[in-house]
PDB file of N, CA and C in Angstrom:
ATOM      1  N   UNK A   1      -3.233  82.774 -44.056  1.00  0.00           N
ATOM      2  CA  UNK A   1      -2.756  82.310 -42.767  1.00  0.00           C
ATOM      3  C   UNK A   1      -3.584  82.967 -41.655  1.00  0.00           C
ATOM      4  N   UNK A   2      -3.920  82.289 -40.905  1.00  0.00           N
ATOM      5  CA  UNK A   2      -4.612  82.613 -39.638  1.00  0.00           C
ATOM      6  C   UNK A   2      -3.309  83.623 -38.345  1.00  0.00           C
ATOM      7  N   UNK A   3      -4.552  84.084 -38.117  1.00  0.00           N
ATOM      8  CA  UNK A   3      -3.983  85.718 -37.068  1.00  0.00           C
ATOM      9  C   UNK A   3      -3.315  84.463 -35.337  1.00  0.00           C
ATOM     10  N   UNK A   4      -2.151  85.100 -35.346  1.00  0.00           N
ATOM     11  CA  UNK A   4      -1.810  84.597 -34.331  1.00  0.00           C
ATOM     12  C   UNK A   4      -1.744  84.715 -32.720  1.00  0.00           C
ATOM     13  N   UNK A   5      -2.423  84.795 -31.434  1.00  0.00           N
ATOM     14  CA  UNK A   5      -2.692  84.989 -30.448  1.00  0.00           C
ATOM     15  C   UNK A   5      -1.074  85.798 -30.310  1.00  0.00           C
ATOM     16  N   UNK A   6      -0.025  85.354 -30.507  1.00  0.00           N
ATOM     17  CA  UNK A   6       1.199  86.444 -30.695  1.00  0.00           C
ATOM     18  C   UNK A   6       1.724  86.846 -28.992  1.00  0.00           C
ATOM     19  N   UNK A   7       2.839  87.442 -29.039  1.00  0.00           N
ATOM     20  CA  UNK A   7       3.430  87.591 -27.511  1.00  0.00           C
ATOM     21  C   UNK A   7       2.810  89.293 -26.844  1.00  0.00           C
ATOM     22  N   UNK A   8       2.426  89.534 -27.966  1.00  0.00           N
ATOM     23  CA  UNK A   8       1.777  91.020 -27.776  1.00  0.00           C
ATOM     24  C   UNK A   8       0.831  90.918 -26.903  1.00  0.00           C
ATOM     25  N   UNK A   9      -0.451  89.941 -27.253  1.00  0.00           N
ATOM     26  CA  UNK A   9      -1.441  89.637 -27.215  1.00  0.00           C
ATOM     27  C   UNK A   9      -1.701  88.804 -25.859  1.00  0.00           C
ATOM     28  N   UNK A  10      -0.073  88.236 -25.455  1.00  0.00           N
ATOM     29  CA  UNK A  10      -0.160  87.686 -24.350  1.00  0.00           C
ATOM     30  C   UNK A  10       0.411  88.063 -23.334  1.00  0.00           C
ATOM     31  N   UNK A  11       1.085  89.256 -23.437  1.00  0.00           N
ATOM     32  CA  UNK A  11       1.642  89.956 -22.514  1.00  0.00           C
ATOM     33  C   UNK A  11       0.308  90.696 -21.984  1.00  0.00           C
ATOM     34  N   UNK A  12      -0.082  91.580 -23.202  1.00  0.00           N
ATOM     35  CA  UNK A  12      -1.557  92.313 -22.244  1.00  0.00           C
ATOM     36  C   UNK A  12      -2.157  91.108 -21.668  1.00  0.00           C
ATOM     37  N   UNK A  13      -2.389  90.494 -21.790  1.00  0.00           N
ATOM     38  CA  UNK A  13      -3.938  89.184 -21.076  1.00  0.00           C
ATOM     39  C   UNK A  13      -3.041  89.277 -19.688  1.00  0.00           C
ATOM     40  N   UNK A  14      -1.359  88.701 -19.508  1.00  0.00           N
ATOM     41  CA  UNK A  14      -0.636  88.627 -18.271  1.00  0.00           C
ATOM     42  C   UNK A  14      -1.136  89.959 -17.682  1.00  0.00           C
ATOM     43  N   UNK A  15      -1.009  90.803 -18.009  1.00  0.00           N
ATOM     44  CA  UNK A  15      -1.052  92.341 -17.688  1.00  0.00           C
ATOM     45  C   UNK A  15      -2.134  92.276 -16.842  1.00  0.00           C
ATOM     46  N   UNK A  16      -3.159  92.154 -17.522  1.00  0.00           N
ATOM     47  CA  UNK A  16      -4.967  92.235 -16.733  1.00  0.00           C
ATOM     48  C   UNK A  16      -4.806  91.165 -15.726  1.00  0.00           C
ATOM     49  N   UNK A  17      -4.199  90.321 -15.545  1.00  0.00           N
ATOM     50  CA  UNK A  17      -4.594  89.153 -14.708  1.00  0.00           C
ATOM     51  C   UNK A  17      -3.308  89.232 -13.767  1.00  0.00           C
ATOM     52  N   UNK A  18      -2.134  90.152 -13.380  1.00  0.00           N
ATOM     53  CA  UNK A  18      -1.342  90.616 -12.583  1.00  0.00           C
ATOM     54  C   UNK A  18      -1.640  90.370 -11.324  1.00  0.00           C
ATOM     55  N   UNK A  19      -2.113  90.776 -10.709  1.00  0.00           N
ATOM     56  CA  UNK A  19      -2.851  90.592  -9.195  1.00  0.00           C
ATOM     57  C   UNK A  19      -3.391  89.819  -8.590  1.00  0.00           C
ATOM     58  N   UNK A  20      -3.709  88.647  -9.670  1.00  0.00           N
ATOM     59  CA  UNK A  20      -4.297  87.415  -8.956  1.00  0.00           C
ATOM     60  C   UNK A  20      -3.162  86.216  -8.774  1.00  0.00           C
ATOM     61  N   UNK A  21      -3.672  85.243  -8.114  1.00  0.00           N
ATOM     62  CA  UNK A  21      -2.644  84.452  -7.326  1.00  0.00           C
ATOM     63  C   UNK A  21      -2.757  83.400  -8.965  1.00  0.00           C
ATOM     64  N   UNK A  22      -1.436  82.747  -8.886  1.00  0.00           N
ATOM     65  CA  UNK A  22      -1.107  82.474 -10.080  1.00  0.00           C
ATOM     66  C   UNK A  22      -2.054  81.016 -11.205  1.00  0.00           C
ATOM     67  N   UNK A  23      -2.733  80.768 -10.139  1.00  0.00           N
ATOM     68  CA  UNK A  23      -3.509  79.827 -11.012  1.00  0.00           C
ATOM     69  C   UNK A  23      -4.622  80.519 -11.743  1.00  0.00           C
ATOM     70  N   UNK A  24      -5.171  81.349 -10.956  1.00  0.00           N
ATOM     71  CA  UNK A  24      -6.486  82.054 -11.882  1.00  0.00           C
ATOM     72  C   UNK A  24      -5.859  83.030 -12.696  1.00  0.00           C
ATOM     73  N   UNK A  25      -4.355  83.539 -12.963  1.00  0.00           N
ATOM     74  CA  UNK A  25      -4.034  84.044 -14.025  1.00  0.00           C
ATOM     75  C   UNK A  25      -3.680  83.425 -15.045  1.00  0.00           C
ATOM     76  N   UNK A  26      -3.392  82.131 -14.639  1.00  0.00           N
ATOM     77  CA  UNK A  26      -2.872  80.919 -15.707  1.00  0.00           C
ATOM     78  C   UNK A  26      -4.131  80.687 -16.295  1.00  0.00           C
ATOM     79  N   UNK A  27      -5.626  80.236 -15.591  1.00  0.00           N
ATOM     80  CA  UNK A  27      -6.933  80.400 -16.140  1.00  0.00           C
ATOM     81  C   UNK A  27      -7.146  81.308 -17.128  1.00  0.00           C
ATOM     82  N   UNK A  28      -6.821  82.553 -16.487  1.00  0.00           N
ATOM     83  CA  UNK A  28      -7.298  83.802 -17.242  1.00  0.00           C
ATOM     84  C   UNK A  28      -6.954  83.997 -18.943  1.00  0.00           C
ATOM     85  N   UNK A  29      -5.449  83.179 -18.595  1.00  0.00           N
ATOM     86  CA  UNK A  29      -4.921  83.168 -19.930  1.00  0.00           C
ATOM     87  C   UNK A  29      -5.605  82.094 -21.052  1.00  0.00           C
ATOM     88  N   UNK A  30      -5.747  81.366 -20.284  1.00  0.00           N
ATOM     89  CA  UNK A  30      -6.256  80.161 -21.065  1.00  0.00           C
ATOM     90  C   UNK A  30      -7.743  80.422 -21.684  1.00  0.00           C
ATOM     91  N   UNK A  31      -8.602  81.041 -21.091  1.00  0.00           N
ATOM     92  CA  UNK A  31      -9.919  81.506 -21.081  1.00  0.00           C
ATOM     93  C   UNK A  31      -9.858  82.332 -22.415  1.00  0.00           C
ATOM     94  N   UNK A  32      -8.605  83.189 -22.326  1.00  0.00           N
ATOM     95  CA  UNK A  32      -8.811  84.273 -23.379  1.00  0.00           C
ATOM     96  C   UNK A  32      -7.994  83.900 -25.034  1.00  0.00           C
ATOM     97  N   UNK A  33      -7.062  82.856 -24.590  1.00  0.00           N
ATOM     98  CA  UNK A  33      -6.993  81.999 -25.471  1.00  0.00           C
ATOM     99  C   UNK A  33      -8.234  80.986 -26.535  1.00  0.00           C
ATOM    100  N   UNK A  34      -8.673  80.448 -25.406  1.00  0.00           N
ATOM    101  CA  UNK A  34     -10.258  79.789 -25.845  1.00  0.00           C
ATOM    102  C   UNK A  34     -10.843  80.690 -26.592  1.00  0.00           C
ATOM    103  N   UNK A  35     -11.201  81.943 -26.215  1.00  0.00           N
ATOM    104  CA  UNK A  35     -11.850  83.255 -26.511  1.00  0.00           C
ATOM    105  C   UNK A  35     -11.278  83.465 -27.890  1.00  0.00           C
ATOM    106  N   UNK A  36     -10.021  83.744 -27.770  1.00  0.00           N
ATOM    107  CA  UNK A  36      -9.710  84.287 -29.436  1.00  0.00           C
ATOM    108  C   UNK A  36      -9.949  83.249 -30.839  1.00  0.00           C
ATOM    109  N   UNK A  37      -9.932  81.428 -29.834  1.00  0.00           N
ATOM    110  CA  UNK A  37      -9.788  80.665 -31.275  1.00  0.00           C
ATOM    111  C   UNK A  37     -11.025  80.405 -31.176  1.00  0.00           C
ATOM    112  N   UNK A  38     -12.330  81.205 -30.421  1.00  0.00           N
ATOM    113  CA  UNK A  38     -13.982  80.583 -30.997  1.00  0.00           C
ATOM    114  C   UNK A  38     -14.418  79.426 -31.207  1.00  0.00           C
ATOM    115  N   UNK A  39     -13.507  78.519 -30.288  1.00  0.00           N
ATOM    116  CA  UNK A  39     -14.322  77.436 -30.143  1.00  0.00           C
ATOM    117  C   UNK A  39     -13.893  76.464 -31.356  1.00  0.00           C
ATOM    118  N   UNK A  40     -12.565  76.837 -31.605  1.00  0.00           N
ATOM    119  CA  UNK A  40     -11.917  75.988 -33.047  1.00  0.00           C
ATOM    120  C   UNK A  40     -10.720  75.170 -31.997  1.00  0.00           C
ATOM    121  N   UNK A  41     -10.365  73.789 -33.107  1.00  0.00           N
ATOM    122  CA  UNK A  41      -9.470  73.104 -31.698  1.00  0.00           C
ATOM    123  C   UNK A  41      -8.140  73.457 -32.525  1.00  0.00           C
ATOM    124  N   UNK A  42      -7.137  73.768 -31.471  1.00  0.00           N
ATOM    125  CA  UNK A  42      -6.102  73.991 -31.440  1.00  0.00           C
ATOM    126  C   UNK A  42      -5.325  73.547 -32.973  1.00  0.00           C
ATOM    127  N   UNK A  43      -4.325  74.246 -33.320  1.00  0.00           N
ATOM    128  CA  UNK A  43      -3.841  73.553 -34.868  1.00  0.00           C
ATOM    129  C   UNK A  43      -2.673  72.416 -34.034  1.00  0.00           C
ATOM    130  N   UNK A  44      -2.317  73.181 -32.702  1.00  0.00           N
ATOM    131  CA  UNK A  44      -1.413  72.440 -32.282  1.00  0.00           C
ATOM    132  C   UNK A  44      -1.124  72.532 -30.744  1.00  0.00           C
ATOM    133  N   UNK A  45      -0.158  72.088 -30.070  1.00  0.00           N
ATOM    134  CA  UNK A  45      -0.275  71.456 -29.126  1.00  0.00           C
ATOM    135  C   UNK A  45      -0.237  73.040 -28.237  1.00  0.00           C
ATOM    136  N   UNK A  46      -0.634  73.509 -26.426  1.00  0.00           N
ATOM    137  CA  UNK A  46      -0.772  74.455 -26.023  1.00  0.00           C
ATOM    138  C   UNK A  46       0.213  74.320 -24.558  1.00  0.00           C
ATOM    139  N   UNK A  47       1.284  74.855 -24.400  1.00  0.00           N
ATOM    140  CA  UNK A  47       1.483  74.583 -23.027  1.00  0.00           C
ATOM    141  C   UNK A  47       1.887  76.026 -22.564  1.00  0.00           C
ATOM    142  N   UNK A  48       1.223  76.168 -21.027  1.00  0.00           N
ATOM    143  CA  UNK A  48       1.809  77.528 -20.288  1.00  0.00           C
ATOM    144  C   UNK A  48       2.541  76.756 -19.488  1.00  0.00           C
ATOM    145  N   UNK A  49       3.339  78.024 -19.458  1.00  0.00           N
ATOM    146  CA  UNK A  49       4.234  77.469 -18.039  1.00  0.00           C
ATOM    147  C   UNK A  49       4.420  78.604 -16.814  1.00  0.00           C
ATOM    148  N   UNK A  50       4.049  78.821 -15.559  1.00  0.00           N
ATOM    149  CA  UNK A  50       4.018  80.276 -14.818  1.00  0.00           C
ATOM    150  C   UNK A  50       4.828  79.487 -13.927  1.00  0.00           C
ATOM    151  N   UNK A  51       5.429  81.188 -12.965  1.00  0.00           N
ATOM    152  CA  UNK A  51       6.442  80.348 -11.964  1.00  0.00           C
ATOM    153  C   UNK A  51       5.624  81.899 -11.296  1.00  0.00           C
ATOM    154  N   UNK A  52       5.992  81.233  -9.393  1.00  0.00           N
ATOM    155  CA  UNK A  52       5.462  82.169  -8.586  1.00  0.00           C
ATOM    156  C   UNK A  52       6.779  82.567  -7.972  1.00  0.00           C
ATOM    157  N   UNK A  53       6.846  84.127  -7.574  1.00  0.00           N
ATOM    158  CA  UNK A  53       8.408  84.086  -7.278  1.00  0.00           C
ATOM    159  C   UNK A  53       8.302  84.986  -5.688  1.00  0.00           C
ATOM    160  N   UNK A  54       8.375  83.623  -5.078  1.00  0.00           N
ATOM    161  CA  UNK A  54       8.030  84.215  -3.606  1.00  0.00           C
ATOM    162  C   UNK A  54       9.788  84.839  -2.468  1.00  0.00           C
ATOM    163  N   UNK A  55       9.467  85.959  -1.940  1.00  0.00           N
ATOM    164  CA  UNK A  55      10.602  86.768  -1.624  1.00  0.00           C
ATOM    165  C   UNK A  55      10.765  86.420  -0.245  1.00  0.00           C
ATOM    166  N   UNK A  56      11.758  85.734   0.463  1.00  0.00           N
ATOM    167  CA  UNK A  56      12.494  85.282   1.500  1.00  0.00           C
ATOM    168  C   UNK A  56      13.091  85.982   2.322  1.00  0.00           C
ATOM    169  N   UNK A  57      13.101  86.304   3.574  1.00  0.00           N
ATOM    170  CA  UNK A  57      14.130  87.053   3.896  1.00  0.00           C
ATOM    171  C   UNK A  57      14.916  86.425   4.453  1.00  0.00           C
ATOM    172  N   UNK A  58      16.191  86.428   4.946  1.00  0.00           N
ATOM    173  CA  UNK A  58      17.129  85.451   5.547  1.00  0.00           C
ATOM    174  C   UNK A  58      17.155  86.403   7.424  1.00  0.00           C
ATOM    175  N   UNK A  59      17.174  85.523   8.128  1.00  0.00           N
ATOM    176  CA  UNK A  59      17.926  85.668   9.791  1.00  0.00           C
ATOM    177  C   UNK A  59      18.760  86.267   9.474  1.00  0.00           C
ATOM    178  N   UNK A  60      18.999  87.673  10.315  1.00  0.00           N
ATOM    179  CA  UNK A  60      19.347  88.366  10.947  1.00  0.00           C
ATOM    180  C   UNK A  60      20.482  87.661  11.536  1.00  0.00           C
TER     181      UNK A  60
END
């Protein structure tokens, strides 16, 4: 059985890519995804999903 990119594996990648605004971390992930399967196509289907969680303040 083939080694699995795993939640381990995708928590660090989130980790490194923290600071950027959320599409080029969604990239980042995807990039390093590409990266681990070498250019082999997917066994199966790939979806991310990111949410940006912007902080509001309410009137006084």
């Amino acid at each position: 059985m083939a080694d699995a990119f795993g939640v381990g594996r995708l928590s660090d990648v989130v980790r490194q890519h923290m600071g950027l605004p959320l599409a080029q971390l969604m990239q980042g992930v995807f990039t390093e995804i590409e990266r681990f399967t070498v250019g082999r196509a997917f066994p199966d289907d790939v979806c991310l999903v990111g949410m940006e969680i912007v902080r509001t303040e309410t009137p006084a």
